[in-house]
C-alpha atoms as a PDB file:
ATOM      1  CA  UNK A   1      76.232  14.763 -26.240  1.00  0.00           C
ATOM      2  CA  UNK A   2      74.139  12.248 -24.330  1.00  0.00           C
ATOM      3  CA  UNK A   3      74.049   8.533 -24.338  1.00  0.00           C
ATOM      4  CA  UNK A   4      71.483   8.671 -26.604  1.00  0.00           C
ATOM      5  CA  UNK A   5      73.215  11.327 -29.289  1.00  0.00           C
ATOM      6  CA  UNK A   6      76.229   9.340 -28.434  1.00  0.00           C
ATOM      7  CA  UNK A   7      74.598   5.836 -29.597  1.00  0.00           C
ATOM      8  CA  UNK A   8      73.417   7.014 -32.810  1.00  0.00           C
ATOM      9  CA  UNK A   9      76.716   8.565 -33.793  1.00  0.00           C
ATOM     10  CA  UNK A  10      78.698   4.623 -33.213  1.00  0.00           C
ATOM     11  CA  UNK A  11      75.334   3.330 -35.296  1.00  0.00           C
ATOM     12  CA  UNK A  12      75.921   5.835 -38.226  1.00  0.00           C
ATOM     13  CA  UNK A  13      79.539   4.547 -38.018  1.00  0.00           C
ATOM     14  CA  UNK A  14      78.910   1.168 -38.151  1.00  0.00           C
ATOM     15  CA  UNK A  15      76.399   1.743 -40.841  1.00  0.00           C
ATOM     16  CA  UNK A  16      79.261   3.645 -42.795  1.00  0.00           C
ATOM     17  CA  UNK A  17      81.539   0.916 -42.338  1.00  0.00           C
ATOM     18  CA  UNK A  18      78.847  -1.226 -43.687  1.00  0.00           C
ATOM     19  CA  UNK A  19      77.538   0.414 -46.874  1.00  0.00           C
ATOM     20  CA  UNK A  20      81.230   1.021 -47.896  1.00  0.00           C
ATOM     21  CA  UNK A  21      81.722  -2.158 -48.045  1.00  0.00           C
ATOM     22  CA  UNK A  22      78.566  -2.845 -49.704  1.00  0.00           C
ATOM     23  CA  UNK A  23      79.737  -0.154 -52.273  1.00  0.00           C
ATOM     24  CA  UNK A  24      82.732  -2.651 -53.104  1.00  0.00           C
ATOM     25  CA  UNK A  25      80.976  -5.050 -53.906  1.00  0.00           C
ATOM     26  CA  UNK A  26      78.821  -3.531 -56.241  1.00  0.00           C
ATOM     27  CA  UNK A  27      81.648  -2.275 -57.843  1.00  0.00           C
ATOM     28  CA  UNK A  28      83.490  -5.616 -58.169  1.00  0.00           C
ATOM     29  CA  UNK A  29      80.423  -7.056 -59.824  1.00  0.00           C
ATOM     30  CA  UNK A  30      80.211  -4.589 -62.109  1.00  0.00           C
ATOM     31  CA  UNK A  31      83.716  -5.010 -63.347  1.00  0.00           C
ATOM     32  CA  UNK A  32      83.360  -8.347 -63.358  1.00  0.00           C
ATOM     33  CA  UNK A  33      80.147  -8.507 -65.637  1.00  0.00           C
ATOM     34  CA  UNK A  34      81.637  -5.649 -67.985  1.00  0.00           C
ATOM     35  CA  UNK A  35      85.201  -7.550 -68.469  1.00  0.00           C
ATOM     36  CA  UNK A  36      83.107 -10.812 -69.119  1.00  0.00           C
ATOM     37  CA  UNK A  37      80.759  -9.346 -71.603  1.00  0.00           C
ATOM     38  CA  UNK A  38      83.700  -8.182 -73.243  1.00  0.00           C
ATOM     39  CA  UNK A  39      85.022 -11.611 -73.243  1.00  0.00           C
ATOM     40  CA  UNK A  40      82.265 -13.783 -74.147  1.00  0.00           C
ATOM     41  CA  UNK A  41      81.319 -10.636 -76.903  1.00  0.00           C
ATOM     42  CA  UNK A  42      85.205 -11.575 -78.392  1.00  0.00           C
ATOM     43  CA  UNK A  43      84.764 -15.492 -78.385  1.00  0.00           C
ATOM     44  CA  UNK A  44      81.789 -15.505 -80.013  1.00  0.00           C
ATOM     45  CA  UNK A  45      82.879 -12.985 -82.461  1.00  0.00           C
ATOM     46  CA  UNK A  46      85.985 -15.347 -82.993  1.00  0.00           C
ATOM     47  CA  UNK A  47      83.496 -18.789 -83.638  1.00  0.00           C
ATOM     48  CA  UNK A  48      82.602 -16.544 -87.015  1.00  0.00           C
ATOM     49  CA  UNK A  49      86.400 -16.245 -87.923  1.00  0.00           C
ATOM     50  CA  UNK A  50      86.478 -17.401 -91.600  1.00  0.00           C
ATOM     51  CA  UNK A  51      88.949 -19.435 -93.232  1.00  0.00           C
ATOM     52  CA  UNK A  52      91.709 -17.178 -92.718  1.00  0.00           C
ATOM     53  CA  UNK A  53      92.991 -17.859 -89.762  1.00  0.00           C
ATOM     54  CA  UNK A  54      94.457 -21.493 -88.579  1.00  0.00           C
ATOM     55  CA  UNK A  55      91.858 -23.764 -86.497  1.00  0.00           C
ATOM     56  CA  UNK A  56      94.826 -23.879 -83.963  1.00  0.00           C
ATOM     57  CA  UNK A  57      95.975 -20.098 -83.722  1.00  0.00           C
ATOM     58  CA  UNK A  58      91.599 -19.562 -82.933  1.00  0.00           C
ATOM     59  CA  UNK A  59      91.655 -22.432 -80.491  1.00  0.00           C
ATOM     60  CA  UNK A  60      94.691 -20.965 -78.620  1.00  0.00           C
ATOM     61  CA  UNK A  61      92.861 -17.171 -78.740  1.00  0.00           C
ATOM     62  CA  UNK A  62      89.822 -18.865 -77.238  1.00  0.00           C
ATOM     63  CA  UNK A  63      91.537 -20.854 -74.314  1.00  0.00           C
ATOM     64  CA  UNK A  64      93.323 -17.889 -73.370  1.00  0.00           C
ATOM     65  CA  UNK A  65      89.506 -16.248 -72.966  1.00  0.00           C
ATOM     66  CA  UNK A  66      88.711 -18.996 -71.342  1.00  0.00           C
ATOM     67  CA  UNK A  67      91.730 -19.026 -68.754  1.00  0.00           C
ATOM     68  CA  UNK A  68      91.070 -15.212 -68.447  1.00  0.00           C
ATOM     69  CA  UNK A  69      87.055 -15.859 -67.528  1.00  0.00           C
ATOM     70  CA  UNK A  70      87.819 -18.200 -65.690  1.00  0.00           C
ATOM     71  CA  UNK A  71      90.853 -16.605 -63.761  1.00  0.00           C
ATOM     72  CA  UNK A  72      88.752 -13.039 -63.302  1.00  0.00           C
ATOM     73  CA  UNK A  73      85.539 -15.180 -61.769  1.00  0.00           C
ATOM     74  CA  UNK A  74      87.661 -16.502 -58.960  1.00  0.00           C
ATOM     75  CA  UNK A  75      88.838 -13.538 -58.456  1.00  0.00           C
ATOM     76  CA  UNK A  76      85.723 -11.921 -58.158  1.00  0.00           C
ATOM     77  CA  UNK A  77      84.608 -14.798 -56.223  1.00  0.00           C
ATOM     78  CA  UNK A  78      87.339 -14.326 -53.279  1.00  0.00           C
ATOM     79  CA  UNK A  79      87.090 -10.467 -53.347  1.00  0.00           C
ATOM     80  CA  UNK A  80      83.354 -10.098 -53.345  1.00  0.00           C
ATOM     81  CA  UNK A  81      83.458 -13.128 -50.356  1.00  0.00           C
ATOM     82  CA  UNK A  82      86.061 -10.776 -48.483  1.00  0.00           C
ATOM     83  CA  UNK A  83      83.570  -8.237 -48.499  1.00  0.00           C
ATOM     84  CA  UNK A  84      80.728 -10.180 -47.186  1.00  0.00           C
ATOM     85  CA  UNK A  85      83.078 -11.457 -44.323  1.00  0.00           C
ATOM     86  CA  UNK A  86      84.189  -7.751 -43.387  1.00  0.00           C
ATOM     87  CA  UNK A  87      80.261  -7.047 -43.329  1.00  0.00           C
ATOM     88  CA  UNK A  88      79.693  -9.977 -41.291  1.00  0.00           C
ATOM     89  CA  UNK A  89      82.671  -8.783 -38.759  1.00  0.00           C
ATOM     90  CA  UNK A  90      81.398  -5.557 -38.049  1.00  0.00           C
ATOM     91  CA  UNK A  91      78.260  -6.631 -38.025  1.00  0.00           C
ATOM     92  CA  UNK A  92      79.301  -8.678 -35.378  1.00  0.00           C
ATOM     93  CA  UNK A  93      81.128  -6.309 -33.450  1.00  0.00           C
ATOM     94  CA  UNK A  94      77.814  -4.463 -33.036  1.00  0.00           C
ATOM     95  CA  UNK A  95      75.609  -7.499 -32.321  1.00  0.00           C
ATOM     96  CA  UNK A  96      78.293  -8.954 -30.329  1.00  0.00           C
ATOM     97  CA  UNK A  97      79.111 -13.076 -29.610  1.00  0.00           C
ATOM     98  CA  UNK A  98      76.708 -14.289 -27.653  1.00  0.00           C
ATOM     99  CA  UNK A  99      78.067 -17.778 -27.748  1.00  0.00           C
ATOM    100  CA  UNK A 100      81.231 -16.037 -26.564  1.00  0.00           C
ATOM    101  CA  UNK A 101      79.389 -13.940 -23.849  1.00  0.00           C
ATOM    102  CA  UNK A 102      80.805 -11.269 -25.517  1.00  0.00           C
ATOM    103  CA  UNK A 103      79.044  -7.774 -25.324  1.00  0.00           C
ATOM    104  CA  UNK A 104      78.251  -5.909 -28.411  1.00  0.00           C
ATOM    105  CA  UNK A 105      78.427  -2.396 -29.560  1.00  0.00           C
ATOM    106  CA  UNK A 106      74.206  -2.177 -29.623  1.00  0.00           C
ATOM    107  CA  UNK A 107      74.369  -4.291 -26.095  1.00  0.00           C
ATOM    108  CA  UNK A 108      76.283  -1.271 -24.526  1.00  0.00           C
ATOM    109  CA  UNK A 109      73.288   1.510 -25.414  1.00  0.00           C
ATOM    110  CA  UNK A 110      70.045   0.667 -24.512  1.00  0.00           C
ATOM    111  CA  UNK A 111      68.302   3.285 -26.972  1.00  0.00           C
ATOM    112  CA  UNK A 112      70.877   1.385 -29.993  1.00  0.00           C
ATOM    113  CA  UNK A 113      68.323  -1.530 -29.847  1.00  0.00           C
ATOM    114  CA  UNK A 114      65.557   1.049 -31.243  1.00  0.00           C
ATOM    115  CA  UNK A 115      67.958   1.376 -34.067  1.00  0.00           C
ATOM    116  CA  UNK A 116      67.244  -0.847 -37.125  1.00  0.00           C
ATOM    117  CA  UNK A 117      69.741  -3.505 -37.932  1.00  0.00           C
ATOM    118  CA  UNK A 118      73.285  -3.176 -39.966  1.00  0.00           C
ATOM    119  CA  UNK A 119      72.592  -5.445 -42.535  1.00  0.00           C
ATOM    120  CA  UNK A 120      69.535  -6.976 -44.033  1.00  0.00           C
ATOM    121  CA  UNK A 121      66.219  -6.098 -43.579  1.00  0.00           C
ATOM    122  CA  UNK A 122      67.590  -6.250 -39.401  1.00  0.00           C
ATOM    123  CA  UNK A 123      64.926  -8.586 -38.642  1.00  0.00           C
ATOM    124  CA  UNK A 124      67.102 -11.744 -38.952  1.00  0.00           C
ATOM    125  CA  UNK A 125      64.841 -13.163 -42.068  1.00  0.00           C
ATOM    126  CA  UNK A 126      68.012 -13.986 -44.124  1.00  0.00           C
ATOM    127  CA  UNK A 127      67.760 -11.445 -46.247  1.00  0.00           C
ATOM    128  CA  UNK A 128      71.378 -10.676 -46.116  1.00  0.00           C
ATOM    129  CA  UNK A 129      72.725 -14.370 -46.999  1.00  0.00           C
ATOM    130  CA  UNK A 130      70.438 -14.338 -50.214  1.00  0.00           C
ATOM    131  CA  UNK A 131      71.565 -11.096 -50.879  1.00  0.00           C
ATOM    132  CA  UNK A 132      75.025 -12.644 -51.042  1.00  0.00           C
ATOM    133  CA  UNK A 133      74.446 -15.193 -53.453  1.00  0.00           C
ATOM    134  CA  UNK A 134      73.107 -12.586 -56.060  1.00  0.00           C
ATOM    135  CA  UNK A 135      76.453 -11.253 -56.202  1.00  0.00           C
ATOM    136  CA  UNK A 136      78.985 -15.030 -55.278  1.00  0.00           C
ATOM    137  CA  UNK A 137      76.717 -16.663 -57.236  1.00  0.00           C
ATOM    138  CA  UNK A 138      77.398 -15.380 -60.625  1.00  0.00           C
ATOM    139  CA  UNK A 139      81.103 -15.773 -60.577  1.00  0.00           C
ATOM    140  CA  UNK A 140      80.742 -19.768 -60.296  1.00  0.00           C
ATOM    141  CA  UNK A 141      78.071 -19.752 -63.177  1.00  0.00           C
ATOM    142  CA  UNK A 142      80.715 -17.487 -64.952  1.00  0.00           C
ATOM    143  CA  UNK A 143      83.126 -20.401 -64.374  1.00  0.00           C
ATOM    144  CA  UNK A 144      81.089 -23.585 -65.446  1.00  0.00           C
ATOM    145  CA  UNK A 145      80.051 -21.712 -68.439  1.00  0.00           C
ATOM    146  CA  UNK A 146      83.691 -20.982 -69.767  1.00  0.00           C
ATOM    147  CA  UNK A 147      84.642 -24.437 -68.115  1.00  0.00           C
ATOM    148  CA  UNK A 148      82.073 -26.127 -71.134  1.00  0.00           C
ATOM    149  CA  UNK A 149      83.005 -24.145 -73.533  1.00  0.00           C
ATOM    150  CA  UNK A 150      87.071 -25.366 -72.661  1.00  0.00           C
ATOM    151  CA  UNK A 151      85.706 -28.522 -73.083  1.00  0.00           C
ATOM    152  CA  UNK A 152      83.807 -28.369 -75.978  1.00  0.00           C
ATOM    153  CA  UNK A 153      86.687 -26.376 -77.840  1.00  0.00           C
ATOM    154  CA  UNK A 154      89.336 -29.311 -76.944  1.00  0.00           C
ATOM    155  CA  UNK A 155      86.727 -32.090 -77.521  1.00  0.00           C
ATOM    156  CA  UNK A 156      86.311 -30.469 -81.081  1.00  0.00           C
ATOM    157  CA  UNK A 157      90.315 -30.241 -81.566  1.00  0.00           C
ATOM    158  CA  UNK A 158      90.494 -33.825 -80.338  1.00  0.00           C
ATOM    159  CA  UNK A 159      87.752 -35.178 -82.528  1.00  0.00           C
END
């Protein structure tokens, strides 16, 4: 195998590395977004409780959707973030440090700079960071929104 052969087979495994993780976080979102529909689906199916239950017993049922929302986002939120910063490393391990001087994996092959980037469109546009909010960004909406509706459900207990 030559240098070039050689290269390509440390890019594919970098890529690997890369899309696998990728693949997580995909997956965590979409877990996250199916347990919250099923959430926010049983709340508001519990505002149209009738008479039949206490005001109390409801209010208790919804603050423990809320805590569960709430508890699942940040969740999401740290898991989808370890991702990104496992991305980011290897990512880095192929660019390599230059602040640090240090050499990367694409620095050691000349034909590897040929090669299209890890992560992103590879052209450094910042494609990759907004990429990341679509998928931290949801979890901290997800959070407010069951945050209000705490709030609202106490304020209306209080009142």
């Amino acid at each position: 195998m030559d240098e070039r052969e050689y290269a390509l087979e440390v890019y594919k495994a970098f890529r690997e590395k890369v899309a696998h993780e990728d693949g997580l976080v995909g997956q965590r979102t979409i877990w996250f977004v199916t347990f919250q529909a099923l959430l926010f689906t049983s709340f508001a199916l519990l505002t149209q409780a009738d008479d039949r239950f206490e005001v109390g017993i409801i209010a208790a049922i919804m603050t423990v959707f809320g805590v569960l929302g709430i508890s699942s986002a940040v969740v999401t939120w740290f898991s989808v973030r370890a991702a990104y910063e496992s991305i980011e490393a290897t990512a880095q391990k192929w660019r390599g440090d230059t602040d640090a001087g240090v050499v990367g994996v694409m620095q050691e092959f000349g034909g590897a700079k040929l090669l299209p980037g890890l992560i992103g469109d590879g052209l450094d546009s910042g494609t990759e960071v907004r990429g990341r909010y679509t998928a931290l960004g949801p979890p901290v909406l997800v959070t407010l929104a069951w945050a209000v509706m705490m709030v609202i459900i106490w304020c209306e207990l209080a009142g």
